[in-house]
Protein backbone atom coordinates (compact mmCIF):
# COMPACT_ATOMS: atom_id res chain seq x y z
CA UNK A 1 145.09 8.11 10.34
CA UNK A 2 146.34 9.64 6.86
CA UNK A 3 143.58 8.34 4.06
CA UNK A 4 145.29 8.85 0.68
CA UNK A 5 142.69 9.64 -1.50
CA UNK A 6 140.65 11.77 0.60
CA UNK A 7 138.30 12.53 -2.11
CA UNK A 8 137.43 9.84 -3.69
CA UNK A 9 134.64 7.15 -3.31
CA UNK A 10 136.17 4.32 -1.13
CA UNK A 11 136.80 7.56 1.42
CA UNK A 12 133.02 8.96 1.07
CA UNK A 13 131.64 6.00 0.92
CA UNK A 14 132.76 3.57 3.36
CA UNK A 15 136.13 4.68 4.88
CA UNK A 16 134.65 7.91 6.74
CA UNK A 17 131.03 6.29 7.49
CA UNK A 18 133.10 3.41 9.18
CA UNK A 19 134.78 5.73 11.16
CA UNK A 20 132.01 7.80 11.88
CA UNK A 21 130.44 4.89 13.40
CA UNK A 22 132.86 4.01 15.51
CA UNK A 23 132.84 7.95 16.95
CA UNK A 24 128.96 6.72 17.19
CA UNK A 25 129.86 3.81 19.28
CA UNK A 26 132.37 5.64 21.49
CA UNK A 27 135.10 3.20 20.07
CA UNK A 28 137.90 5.38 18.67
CA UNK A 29 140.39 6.70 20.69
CA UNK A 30 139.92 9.76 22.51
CA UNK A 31 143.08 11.57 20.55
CA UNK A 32 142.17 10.03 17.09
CA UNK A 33 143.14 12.39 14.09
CA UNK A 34 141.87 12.31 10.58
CA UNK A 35 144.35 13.95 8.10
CA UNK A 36 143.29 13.77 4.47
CA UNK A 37 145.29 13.66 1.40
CA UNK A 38 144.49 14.33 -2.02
CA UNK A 39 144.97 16.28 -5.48
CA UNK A 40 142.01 18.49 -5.10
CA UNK A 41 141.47 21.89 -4.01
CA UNK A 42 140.18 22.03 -0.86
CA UNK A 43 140.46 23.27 3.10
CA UNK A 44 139.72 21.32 6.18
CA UNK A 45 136.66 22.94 6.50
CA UNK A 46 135.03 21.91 2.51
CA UNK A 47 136.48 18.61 2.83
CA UNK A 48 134.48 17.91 6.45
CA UNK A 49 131.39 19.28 4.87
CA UNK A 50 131.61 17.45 2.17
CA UNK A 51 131.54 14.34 3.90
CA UNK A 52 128.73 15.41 5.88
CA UNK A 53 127.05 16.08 2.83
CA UNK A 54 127.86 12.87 1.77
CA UNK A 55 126.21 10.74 5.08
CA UNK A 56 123.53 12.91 4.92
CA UNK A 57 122.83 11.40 1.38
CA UNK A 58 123.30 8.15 2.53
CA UNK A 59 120.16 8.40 5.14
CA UNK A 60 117.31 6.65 4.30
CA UNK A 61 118.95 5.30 1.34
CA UNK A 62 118.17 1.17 1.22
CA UNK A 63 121.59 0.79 -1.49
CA UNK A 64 123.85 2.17 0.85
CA UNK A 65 125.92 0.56 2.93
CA UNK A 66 125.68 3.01 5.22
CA UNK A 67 122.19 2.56 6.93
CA UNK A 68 121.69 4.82 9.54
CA UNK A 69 117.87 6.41 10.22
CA UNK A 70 120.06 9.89 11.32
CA UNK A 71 123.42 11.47 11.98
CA UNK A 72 123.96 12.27 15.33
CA UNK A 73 125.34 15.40 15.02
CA UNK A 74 127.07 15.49 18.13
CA UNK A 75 129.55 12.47 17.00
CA UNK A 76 129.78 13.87 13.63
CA UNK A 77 131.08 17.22 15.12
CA UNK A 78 133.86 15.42 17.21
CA UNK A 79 134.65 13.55 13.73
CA UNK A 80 134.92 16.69 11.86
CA UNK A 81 136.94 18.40 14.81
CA UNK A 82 139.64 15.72 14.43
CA UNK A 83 140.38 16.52 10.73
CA UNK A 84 142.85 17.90 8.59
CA UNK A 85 142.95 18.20 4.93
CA UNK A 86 146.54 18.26 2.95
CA UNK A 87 146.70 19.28 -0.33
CA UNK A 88 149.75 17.33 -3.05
CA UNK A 89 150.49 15.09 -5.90
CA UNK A 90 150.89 11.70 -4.01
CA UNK A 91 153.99 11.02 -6.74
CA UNK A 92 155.62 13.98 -5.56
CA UNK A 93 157.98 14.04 -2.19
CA UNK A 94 156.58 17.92 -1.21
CA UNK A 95 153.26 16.01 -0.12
CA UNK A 96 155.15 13.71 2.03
CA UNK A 97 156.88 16.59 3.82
CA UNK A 98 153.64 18.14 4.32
CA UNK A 99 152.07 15.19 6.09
CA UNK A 100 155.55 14.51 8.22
CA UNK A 101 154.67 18.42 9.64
CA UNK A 102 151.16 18.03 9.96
CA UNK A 103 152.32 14.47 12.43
CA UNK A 104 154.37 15.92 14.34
CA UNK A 105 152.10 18.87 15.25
CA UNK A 106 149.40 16.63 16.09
CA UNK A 107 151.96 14.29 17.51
CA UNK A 108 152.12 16.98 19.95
CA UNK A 109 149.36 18.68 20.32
CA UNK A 110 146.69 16.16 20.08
CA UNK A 111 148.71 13.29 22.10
CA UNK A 112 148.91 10.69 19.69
CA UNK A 113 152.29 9.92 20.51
CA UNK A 114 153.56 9.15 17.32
CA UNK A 115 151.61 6.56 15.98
CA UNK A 116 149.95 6.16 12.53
CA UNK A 117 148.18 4.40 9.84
CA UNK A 118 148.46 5.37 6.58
CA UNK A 119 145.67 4.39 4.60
CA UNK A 120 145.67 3.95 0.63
CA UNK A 121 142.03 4.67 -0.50
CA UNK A 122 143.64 5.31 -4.35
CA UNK A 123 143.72 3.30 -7.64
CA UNK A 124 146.22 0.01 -7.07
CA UNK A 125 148.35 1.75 -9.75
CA UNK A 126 149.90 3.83 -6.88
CA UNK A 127 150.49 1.45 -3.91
CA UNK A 128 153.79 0.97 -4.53
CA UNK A 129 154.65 4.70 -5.00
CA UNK A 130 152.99 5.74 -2.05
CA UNK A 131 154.72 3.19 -0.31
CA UNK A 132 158.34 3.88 -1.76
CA UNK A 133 157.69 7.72 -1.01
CA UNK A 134 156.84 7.21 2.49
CA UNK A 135 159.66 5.60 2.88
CA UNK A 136 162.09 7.73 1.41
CA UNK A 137 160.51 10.57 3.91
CA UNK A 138 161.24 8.23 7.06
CA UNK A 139 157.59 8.06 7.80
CA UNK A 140 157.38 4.67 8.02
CA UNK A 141 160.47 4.55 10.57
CA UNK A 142 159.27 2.77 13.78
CA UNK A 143 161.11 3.64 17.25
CA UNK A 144 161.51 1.68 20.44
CA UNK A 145 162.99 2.56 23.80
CA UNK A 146 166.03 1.32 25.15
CA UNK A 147 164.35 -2.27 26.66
CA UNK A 148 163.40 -3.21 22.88
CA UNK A 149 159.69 -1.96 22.61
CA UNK A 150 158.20 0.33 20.37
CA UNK A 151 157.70 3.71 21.55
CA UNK A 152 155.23 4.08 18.52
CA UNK A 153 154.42 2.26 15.70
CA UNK A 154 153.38 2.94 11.68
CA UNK A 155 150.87 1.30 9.80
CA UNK A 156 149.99 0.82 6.23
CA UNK A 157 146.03 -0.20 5.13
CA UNK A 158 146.44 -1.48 0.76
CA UNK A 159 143.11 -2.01 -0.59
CA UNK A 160 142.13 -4.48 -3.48
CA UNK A 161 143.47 -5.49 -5.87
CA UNK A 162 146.50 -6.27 -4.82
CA UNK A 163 148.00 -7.20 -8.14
CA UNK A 164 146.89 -8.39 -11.19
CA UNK A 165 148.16 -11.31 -11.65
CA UNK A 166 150.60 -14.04 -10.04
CA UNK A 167 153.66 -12.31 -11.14
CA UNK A 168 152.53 -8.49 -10.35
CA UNK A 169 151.12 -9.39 -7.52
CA UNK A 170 154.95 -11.10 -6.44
CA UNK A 171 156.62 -7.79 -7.71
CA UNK A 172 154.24 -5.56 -5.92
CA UNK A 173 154.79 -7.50 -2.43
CA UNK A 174 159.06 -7.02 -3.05
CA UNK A 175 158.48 -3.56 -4.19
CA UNK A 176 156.24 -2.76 -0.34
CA UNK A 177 158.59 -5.41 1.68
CA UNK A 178 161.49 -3.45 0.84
CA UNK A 179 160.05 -0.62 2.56
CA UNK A 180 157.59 -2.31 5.30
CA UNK A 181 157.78 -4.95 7.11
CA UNK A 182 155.61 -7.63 7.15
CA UNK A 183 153.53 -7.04 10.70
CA UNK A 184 153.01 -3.17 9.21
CA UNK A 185 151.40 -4.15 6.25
CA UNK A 186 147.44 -4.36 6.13
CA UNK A 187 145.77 -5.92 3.18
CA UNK A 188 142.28 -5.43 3.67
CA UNK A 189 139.22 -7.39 2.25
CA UNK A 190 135.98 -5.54 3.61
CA UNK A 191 134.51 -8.83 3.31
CA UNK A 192 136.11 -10.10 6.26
CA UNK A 193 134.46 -6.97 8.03
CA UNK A 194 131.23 -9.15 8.22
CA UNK A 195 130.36 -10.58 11.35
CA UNK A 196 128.23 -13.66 9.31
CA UNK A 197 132.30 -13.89 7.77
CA UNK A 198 133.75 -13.91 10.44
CA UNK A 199 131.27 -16.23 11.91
CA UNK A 200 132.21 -19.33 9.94
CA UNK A 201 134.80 -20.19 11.75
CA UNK A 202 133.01 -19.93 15.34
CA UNK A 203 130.32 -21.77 13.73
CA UNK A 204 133.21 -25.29 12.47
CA UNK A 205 135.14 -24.71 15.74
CA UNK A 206 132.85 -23.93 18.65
CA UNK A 207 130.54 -26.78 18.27
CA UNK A 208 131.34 -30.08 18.39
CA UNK A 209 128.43 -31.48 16.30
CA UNK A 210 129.54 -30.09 12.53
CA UNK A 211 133.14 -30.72 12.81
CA UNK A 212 133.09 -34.66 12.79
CA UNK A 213 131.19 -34.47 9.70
CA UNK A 214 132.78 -31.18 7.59
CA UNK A 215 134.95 -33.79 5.27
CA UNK A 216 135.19 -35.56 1.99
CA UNK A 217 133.24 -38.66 4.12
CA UNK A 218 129.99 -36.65 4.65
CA UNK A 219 129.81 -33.81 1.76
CA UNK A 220 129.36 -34.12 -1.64
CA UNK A 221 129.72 -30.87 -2.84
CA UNK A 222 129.91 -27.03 -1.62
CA UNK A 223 128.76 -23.95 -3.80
CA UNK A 224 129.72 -20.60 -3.10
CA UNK A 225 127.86 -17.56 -4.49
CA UNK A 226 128.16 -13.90 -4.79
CA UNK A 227 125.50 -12.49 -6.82
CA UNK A 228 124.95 -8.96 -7.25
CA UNK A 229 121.59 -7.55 -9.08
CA UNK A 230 123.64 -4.03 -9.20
CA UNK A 231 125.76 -3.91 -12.88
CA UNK A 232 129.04 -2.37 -13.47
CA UNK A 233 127.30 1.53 -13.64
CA UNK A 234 129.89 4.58 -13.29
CA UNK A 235 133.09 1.93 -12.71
CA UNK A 236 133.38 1.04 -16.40
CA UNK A 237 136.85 2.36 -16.64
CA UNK A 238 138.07 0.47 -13.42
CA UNK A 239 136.02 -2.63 -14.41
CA UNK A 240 137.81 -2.56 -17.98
CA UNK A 241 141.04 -2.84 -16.47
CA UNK A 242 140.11 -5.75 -13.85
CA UNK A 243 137.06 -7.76 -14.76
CA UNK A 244 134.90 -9.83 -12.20
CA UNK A 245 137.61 -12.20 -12.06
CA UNK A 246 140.54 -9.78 -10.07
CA UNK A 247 137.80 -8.17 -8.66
CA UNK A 248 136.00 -10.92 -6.79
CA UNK A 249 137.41 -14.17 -6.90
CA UNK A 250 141.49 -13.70 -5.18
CA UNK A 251 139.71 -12.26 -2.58
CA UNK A 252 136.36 -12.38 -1.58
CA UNK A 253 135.27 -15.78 -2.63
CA UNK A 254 138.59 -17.26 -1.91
CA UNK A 255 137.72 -15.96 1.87
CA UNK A 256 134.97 -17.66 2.15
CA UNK A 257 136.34 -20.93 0.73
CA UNK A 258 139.28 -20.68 3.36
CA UNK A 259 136.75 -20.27 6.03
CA UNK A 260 134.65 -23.04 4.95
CA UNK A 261 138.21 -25.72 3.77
CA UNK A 262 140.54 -24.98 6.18
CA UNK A 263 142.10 -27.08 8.99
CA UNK A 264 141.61 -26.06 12.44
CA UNK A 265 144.10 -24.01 14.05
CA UNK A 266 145.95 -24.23 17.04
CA UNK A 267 144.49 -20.98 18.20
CA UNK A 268 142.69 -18.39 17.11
CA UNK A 269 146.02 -15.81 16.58
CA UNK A 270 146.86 -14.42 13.40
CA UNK A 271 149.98 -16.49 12.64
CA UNK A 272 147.83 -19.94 12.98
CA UNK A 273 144.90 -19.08 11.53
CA UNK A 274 146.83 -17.30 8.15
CA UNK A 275 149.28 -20.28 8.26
CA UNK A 276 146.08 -22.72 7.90
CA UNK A 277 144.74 -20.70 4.99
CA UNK A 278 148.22 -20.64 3.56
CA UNK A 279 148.29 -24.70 3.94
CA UNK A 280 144.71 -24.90 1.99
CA UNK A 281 145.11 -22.19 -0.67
CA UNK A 282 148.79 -24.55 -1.41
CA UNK A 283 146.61 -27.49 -1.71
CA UNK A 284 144.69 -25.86 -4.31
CA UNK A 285 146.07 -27.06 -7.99
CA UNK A 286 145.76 -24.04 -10.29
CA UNK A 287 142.65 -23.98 -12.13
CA UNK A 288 142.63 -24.76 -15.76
CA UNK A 289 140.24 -23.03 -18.52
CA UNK A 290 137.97 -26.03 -19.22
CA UNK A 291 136.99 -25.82 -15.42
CA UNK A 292 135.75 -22.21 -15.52
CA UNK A 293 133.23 -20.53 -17.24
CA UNK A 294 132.93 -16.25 -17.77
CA UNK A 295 129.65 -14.57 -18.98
CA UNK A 296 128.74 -11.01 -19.94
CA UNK A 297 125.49 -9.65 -19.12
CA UNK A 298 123.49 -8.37 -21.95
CA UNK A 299 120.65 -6.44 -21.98
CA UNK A 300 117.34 -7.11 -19.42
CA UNK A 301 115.35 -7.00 -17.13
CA UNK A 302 116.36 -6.81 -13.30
CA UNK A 303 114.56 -6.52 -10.57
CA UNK A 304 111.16 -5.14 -12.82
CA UNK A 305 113.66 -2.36 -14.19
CA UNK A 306 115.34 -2.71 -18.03
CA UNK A 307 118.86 -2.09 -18.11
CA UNK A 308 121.11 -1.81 -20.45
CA UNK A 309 123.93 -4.42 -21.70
CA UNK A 310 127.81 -4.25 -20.15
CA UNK A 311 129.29 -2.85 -23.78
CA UNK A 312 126.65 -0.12 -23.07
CA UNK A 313 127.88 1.50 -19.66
CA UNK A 314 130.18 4.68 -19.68
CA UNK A 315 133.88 4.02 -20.01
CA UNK A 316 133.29 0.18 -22.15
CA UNK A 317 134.71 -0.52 -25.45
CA UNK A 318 131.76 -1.54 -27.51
CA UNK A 319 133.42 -4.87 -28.29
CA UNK A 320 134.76 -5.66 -24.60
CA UNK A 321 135.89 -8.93 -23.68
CA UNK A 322 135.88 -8.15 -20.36
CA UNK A 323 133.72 -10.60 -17.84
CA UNK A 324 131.08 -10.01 -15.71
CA UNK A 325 130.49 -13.09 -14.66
CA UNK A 326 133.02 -16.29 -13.39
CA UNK A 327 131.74 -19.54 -12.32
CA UNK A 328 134.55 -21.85 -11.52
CA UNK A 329 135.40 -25.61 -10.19
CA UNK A 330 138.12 -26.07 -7.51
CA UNK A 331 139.62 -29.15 -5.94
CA UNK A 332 141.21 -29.56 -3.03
CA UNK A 333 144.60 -32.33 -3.04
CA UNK A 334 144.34 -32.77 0.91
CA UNK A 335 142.69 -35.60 3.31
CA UNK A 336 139.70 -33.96 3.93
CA UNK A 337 138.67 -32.63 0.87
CA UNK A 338 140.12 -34.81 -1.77
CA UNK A 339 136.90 -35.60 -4.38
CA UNK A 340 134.57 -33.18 -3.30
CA UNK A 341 134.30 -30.11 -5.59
CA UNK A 342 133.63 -26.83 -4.70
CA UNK A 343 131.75 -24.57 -6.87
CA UNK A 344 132.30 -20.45 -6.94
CA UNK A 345 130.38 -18.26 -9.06
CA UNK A 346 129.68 -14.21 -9.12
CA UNK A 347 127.85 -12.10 -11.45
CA UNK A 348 126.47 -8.51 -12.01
CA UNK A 349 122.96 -8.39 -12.95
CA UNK A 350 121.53 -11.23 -11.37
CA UNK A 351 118.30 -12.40 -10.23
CA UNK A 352 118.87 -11.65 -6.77
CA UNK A 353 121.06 -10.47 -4.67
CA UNK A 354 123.25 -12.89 -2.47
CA UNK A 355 125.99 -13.93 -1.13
CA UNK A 356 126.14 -17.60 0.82
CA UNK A 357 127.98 -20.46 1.08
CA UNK A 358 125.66 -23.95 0.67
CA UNK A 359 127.42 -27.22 1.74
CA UNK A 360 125.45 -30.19 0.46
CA UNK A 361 125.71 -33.72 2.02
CA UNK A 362 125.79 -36.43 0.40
CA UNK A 363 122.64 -39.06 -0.05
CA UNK A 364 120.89 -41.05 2.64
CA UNK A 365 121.41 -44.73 2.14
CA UNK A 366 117.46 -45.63 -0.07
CA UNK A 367 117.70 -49.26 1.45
CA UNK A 368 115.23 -48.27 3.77
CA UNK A 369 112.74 -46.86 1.40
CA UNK A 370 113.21 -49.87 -1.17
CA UNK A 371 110.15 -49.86 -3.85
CA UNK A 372 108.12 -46.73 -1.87
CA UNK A 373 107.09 -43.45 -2.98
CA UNK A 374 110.77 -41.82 -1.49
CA UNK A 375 113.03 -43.56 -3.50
CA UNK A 376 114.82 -40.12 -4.66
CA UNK A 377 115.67 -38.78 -1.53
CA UNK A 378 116.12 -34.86 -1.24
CA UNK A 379 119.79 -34.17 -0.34
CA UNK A 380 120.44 -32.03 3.33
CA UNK A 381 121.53 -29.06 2.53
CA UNK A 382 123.36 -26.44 5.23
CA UNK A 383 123.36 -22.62 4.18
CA UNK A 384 125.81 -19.99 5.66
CA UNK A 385 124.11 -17.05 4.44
CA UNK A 386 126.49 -13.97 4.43
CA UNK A 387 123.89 -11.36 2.77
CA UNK A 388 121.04 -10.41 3.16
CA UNK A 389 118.67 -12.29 5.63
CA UNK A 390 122.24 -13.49 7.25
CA UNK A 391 122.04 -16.56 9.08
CA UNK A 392 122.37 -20.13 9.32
CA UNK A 393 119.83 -22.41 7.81
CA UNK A 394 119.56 -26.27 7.97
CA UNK A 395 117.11 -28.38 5.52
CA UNK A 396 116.14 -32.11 6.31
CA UNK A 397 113.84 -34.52 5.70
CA UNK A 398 110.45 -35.28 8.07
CA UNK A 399 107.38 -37.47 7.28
CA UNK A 400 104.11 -35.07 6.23
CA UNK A 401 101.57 -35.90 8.27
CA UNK A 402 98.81 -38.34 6.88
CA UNK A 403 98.85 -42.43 6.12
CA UNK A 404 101.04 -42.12 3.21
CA UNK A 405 105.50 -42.16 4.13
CA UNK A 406 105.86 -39.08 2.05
CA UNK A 407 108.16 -37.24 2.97
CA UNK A 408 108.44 -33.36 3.25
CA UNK A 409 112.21 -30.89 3.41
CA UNK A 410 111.99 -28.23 6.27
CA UNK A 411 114.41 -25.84 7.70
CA UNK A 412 115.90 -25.07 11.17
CA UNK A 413 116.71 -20.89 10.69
CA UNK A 414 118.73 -18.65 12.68
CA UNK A 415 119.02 -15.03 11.71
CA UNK A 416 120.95 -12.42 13.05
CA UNK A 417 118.73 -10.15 13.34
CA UNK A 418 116.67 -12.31 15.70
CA UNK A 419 118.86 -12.68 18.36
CA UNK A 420 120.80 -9.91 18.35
CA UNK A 421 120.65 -5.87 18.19
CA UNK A 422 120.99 -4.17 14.62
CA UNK A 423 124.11 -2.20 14.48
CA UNK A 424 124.89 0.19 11.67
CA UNK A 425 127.96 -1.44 9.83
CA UNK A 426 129.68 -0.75 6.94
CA UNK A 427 131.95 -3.89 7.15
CA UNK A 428 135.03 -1.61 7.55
CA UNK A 429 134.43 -0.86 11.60
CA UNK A 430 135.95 -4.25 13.35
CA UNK A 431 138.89 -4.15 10.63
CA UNK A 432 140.01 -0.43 11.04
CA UNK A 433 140.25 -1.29 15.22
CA UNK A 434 142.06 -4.55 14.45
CA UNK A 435 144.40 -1.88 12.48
CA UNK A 436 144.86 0.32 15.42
CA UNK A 437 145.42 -3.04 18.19
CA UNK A 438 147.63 -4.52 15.45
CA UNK A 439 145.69 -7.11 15.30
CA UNK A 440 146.28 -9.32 11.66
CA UNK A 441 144.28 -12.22 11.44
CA UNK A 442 142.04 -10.43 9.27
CA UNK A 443 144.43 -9.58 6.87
CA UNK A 444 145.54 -11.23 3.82
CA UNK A 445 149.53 -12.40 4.41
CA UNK A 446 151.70 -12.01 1.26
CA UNK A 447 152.13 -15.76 0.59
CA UNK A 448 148.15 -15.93 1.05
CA UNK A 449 148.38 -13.33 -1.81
CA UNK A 450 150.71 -14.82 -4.02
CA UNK A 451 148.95 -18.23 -3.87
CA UNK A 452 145.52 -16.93 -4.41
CA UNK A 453 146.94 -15.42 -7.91
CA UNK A 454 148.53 -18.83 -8.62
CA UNK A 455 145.33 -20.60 -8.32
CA UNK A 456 143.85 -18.18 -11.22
CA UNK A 457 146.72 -17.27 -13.47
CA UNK A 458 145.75 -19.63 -16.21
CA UNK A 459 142.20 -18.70 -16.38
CA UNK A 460 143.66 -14.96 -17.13
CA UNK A 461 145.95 -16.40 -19.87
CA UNK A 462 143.88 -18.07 -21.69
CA UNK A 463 140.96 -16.09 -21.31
CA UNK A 464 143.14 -12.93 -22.30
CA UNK A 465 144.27 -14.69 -25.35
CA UNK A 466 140.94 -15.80 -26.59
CA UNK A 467 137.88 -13.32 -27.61
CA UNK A 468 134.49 -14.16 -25.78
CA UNK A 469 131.59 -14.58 -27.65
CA UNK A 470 129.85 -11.86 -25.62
CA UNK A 471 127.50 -11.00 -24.20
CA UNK A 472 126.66 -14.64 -23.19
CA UNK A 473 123.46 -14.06 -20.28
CA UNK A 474 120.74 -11.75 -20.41
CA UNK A 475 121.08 -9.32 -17.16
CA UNK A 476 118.27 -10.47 -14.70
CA UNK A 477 119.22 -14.32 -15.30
CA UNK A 478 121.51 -17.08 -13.37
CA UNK A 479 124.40 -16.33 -15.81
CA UNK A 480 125.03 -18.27 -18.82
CA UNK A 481 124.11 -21.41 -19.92
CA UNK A 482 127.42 -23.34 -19.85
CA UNK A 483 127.45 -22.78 -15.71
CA UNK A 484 125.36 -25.42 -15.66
CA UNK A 485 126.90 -27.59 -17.39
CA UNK A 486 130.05 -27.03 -14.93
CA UNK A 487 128.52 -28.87 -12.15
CA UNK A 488 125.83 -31.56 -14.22
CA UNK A 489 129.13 -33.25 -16.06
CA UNK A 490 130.72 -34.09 -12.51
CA UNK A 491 127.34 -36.21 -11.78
CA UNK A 492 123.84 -35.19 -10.79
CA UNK A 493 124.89 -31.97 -9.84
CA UNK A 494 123.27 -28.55 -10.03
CA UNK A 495 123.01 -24.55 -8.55
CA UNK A 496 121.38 -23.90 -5.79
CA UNK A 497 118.23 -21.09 -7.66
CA UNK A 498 119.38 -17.75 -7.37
CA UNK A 499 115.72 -16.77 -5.84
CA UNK A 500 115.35 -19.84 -3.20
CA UNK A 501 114.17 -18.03 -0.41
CA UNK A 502 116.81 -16.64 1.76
CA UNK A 503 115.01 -16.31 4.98
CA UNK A 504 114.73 -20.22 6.35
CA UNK A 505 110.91 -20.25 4.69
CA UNK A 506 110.23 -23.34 2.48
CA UNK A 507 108.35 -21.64 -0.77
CA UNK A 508 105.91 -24.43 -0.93
């Protein structure tokens, strides 16, 4: 594996603890090398340390992604053995030369018999360069033997975002096709990393009681939240540039809606499953302004600690119209979604922290409870919680016990952690081994790309042509006002709290 952008903070952070988890859990292959590529000074030997430095920070820190209670130095040793660090300007051909060397040394030496994946941990800015200059240096060139298969194979990982908009993201795809084909290309979504994302689908498919009732028939309405209590901190220049809306919505809640909306596949490959996405996300009418709502946090209060407002963090203008916030309606123009809304939102500076995807269905019929205290049913909700407490929850109605019919919502819970062992994950582990099998079905497709980008262009339009009156929610709140308003004019409608317990218990 060559990681472009060996020193920056997608490497430290979750790149290299992924993979040192997976040297944890015995799963990498016995000849796996690590050569690192960046602009900074360095040798093999400060760039390994400083990574150890770097998990070593991580221990005992609750933020961090990586959770681990200690390194175990012996994996960490047969990590560090593996790497090499390269020193160039990624714009510049000598660094590609460099790395072509450095292969076919370790192509021999270390017996990984010519196959690679070239990872781009750098700003989007420079996917397509690094992608035309490997290339050009014939180190994306795949061989295969004289009966038609590959001797060895090369891979390329593109982080988020990829694009900015329909049309870049269009030109970006031509500009990387010319050079790659489309089973080398890897665009990766740490989201789908997540076993409780990856779940959904097991959950829809595997058991026949949910299916016969996941349509327009039985559901009124689906919300789907990512809230973060963290703000925007150190990433005010990359925020600037992108906004909550590139940064959250083409991707990561559009991957849980196509887990949630789409059709079943034929099988559980990578060309039927992204072909079913494909189908929904081209069922999807692009979503106009008057649907969608953006906020900017202001200054508050979160989680007992004052923070400052957005235009205050290093690297804003002090009049941005950049959002921090998106809440959005989307409709679905197929059979089994047609009238039922779903509802996205994400935010910085929230209440709470939480991502999950709440399907509500629609009323019980009140003829049975005609003229008694019940008349308002409570609606059944189902909760796919993604983070934290993940699990499955189920609320329904029973009678409370006593001579009145009153009647009382519970919860059937499962959680994760419950049934089955706690294993350190980043969300990056199960996605860099699909890499190495060549395994896609985890990876966005370009026409999943290209549609997702559709879907939002004319909230970017209009919403880069028009100046917000920000900041719009105080940090430590729901978001603004006018969210609400987004689901109570399409009928008795509202958001699920922000701080309903998450862990199956009924507050009352």
């Amino acid at each position: 594996m060559v990681i472009f952008g060996a020193g920056g903070d997608l490497t430290k952070r979750l790149v290299v603890p992924a993979l040192y988890n997976l040297m944890h859990g015995g799963e990498l292959p016995e000849n796996f090398v690590l050569i690192g590529a960046d602009l900074a000074e360095g040798t093999t030997e400060t760039w390994a340390d400083h990574l150890h430095e770097m998990l070593e920070s991580f221990v005992g820190n609750e933020s961090a992604e990586f959770d681990v209670k200690k390194i175990d130095e012996k994996a960490w040793k047969k990590l560090a053995g593996s790497m090499r660090y390269i020193r160039g300007d990624m714009t510049k051909p000598d660094l590609y030369g460099d790395i072509g060397k450095a292969l076919d040394e370790v192509g021999k030496g270390g017996g990984t018999a010519g196959n690679v994946i070239f990872y781009l941990a750098v700003p989007d800015r420079f996917f397509g360069t690094v992608v035309e200059q490997l290339g050009k240096a014939k180190l994306t060139d795949q061989q295969e033997d004289a009966d038609g298969k590959p001797k060895f194979w090369r891979r390329v990982v593109i982080e988020k975002p990829f694009g900015h908009s329909f049309d870049s993201a269009k030109a970006l795809n031509a500009q990387i096709l010319k050079v790659l084909d489309e089973d080398q290309i890897y665009r990766i979504d740490h989201f789908l990393g997540k076993e409780t994302v990856q779940n959904i689908m097991m959950f829809r498919f595997a058991n026949g009681l949910f299916e016969p009732i996941w349509n327009r028939d039985r559901i009124d309405h689906v919300q789907i939240t990512v809230a973060e209590t963290v703000g925007v901190e150190d990433r005010g220049r990359f925020y600037e540039a992108t906004g909550a809306l590139r940064d959250m919505i083409p991707n990561h809640l559009f991957t849980l809606l196509s887990m949630v909306a789409m059709e079943p596949p034929v099988g559980f490959d990578a060309a039927a499953i992204r072909d079913k996405k494909v189908e929904l996300f081209s069922a999807i009418p692009a979503v106009e302004p008057e649907d969608a709502v953006r906020g900017q946090y202001g200054a508050g209060t979160v989680l007992d600690k004052k923070v400052g407002p957005y235009r205050g963090s290093p690297n804003v203008a002090a009049d941005s119209n950049v959002e921090t916030y998106v809440a959005m309606r989307i409709d679905i123009d197929n059979w089994r979604w047609a009238g039922v809304p779903f509802f996205l939102r994400t935010g910085k500076h929230m209440t709470e922290r939480k991502s999950e995807i709440a399907i509500r269905f629609k009323q019980a019929p009140y003829t049975a409870f005609h003229n008694t205290p019940v008349d308002t049913l409570p609606p059944n909700w189902l909760v796919l919680r993604i983070a934290p407490n993940e699990g499955i929850s189920l609320q329904f109605e029973v009678k409370r016990p006593g001579p009145e019919v009153e009647l009382a919502a519970v919860k059937m819970d499962f959680r994760y952690d419950d049934w089955f062992p706690d294993v350190p994950n980043v969300g990056y582990e199960t996605l860099l081994l699909d890499v190495m099998c060549g395994e896609q079905t985890l990876f966005m497709r370009a026409d999943m790309v290209e549609q997702t980008w559709r879907i939002v262009q004319p909230m970017l339009d209009a919403w880069a042509a028009e100046k917000a009156d920000f900041p719009n929610y105080t940090s430590g709140s729901a978001g603004p006002k006018a969210a609400d308003t987004l689901l109570s004019r399409s009928g008795k409608r509202a958001w699920r709290p922000l701080d309903e317990p998450s862990n199956g218990k009924n507050k009352n």
